[in-house]
Protein backbone atom coordinates (compact mmCIF):
# COMPACT_ATOMS: atom_id res chain seq x y z
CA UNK A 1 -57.84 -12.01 38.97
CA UNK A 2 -57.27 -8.61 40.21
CA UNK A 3 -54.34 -9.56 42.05
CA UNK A 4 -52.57 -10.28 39.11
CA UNK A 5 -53.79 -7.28 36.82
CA UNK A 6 -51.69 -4.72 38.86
CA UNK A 7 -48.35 -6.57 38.72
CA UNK A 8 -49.03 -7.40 35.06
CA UNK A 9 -49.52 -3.86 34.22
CA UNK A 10 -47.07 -2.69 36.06
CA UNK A 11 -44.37 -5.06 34.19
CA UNK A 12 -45.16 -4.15 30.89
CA UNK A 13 -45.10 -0.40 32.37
CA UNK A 14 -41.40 -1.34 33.24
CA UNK A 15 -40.63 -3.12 29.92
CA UNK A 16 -41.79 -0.56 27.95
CA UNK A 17 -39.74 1.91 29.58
CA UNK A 18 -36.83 -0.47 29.34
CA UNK A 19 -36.81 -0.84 25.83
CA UNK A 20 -38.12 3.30 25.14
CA UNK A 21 -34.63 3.76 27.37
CA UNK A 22 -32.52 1.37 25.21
CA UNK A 23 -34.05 2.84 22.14
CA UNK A 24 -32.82 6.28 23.38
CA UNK A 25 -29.60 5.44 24.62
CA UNK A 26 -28.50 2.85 20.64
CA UNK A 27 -29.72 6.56 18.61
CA UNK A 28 -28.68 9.22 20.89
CA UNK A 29 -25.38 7.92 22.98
CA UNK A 30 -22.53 10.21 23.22
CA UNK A 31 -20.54 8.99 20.23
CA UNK A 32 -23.34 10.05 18.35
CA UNK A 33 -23.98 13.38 18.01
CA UNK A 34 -21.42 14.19 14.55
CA UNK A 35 -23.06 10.98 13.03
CA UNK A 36 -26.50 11.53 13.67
CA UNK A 37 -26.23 14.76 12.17
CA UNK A 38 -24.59 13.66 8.85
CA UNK A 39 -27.52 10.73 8.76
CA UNK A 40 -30.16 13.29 8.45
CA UNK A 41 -28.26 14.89 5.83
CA UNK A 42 -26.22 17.77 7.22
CA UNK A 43 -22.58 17.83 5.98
CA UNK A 44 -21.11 19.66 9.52
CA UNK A 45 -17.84 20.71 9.13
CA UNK A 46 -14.65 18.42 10.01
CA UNK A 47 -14.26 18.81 14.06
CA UNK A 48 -10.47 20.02 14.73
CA UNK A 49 -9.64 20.61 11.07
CA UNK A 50 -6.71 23.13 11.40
CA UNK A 51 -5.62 20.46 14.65
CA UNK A 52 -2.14 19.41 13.87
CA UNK A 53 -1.16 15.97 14.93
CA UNK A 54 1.97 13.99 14.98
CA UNK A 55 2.68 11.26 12.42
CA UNK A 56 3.18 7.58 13.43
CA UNK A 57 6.74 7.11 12.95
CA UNK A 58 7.86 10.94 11.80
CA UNK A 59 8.37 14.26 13.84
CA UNK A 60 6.16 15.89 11.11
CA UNK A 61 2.68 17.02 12.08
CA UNK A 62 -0.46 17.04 9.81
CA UNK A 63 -3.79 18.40 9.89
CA UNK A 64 -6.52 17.51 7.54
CA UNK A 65 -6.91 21.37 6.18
CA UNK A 66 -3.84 19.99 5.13
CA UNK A 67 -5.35 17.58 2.97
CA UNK A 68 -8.20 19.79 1.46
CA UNK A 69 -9.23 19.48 -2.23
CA UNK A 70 -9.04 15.64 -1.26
CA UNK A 71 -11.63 13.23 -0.16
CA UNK A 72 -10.10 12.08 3.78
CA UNK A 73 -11.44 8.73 4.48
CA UNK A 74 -10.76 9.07 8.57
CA UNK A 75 -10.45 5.73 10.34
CA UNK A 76 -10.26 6.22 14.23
CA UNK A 77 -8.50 2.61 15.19
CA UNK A 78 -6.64 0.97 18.31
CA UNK A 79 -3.63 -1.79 17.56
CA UNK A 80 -5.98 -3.67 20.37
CA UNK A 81 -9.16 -4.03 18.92
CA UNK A 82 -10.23 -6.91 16.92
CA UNK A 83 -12.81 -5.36 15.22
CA UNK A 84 -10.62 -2.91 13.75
CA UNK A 85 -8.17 -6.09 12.46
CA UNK A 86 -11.26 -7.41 10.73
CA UNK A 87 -11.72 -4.50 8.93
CA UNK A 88 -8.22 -4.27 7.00
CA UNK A 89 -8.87 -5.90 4.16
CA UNK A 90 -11.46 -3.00 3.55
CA UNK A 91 -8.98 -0.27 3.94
CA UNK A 92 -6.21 -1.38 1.86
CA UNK A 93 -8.90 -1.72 -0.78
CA UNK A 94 -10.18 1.53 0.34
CA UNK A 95 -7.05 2.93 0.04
CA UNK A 96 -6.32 1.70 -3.19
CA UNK A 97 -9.26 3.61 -4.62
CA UNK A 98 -9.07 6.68 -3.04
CA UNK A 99 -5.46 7.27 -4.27
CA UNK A 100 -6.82 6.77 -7.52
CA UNK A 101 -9.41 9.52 -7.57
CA UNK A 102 -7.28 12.11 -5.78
CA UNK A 103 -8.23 10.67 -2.06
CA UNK A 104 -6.58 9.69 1.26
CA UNK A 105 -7.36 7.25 3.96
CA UNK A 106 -5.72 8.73 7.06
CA UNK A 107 -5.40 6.22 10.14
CA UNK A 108 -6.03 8.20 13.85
CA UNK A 109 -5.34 6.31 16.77
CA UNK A 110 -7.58 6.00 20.21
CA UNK A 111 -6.12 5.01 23.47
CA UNK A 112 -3.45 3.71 21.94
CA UNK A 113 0.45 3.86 22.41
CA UNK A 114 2.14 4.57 19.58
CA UNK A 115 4.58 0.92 19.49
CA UNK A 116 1.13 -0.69 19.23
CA UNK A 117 -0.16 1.22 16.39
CA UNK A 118 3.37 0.83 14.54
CA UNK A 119 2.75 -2.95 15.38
CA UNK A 120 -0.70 -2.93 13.58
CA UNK A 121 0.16 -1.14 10.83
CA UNK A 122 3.17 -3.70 10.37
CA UNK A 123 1.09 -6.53 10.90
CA UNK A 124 -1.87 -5.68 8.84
CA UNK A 125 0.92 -4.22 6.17
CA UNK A 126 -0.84 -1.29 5.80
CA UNK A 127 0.76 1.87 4.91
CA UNK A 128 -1.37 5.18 5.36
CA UNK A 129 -0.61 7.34 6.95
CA UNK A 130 -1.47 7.07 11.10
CA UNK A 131 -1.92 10.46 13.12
CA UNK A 132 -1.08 10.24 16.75
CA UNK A 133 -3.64 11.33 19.18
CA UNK A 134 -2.64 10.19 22.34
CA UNK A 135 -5.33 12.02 24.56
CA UNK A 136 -8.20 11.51 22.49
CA UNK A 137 -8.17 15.23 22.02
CA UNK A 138 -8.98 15.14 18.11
CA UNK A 139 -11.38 12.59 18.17
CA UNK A 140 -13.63 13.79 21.24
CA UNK A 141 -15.21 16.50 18.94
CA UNK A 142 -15.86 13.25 16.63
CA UNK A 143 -17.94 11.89 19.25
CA UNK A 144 -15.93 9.13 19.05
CA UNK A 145 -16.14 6.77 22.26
CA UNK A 146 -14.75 2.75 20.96
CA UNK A 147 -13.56 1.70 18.25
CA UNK A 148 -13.53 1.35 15.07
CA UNK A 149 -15.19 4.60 13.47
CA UNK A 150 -14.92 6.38 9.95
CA UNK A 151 -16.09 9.30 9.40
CA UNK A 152 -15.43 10.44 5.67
CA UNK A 153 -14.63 14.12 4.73
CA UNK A 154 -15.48 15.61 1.01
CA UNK A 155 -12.89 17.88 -0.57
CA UNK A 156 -13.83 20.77 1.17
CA UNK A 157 -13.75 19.72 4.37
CA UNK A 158 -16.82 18.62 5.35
CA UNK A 159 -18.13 15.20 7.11
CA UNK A 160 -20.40 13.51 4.63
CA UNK A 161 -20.19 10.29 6.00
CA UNK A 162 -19.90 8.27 8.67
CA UNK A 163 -19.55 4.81 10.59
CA UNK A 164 -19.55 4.43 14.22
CA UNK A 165 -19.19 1.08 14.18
CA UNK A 166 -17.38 -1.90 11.69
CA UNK A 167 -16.48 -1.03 8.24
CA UNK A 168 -18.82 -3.49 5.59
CA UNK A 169 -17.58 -3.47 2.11
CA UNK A 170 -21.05 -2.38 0.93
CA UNK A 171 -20.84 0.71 3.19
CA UNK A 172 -17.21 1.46 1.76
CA UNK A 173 -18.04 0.67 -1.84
CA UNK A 174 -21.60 2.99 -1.77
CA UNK A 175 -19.78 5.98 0.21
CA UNK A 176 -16.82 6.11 -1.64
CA UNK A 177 -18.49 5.62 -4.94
CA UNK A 178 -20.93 8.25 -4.12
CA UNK A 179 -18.50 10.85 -2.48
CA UNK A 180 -15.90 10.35 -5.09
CA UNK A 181 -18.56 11.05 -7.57
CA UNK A 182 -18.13 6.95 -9.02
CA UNK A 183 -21.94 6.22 -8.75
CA UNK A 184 -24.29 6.26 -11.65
């Protein structure tokens, strides 16, 4: 009997361990940090706000101080990932309802060329406007490490919201309704 007590012991040791580790890593990873804080309630302000980037399709540059006064829906994509293709049907609506109320969805790209995000855009017929980040620069403040994300920014520039992962029409329809002040 003893001779198996140790090993057994020892294996749930290991597979407690295992899943404390995996635990750690799904909260805590290293795309994490902006949207952990805005889960517990902080409303940090927007990473790289005053960050000019280039337009998809323009030689005009943007920034989202820029944009202030209006609720940014940010939406971090890649022409390449099907995830993010799933999740048009939720922006155009998205978009549709924050022009309404005085918002924006803004489309940044992530490791992505620029024909390809031209190519989604075209494809998905979606016309927001797309800043270029072609180094990741703007979004690595984010925390931002795959695609898609959304992080949503209030009218004075702070991150109130966000999604590291796929869009779900609930989550649109309860942030935006809530940020944009539509909730009862």
């Amino acid at each position: 009997m003893r001779r198996y007590l140790v090993p057994g012991v020892v294996s749930l040791v290991v597979i407690a361990l295992l899943a404390v580790l995996a635990f750690g890593v799904s909260a805590n990873g290293p795309g994490n940090a902006l949207a952990a804080r805005v889960s517990r309630g902080q409303k940090p302000t927007a990473p790289n706000y005053t960050m000019r980037l280039q337009l998809l399709g323009s030689s005009r540059r943007l920034s989202l101080s820029q944009l202030r006064g209006k609720v940014v829906m940010l939406n971090v994509f890649a022409g390449w990932c099907i995830a993010c293709q799933d999740e048009t049907p939720l922006l155009r609506r998205a978009q549709q309802l924050l022009r309404a109320h005085g918002g924006v969805l803004v489309g940044i790209t992530y490791q992505d060329s620029s024909t390809d995000a031209a190519g989604y855009m075209r494809r998905y017929h979606l016309s927001y406007p797309v800043l270029l980040d072609p180094g990741d620069s703007f979004v690595g403040p984010y925390g931002v490490n795959g695609v898609p994300e959304t992080f949503i920014i209030a009218r004075n520039g702070d991150v109130v919201a966000a999604r590291t992962y796929q869009l779900s029409g609930q989550w649109v329809n309860r942030t935006l309704d809530r940020v944009l002040g539509l909730a009862a």
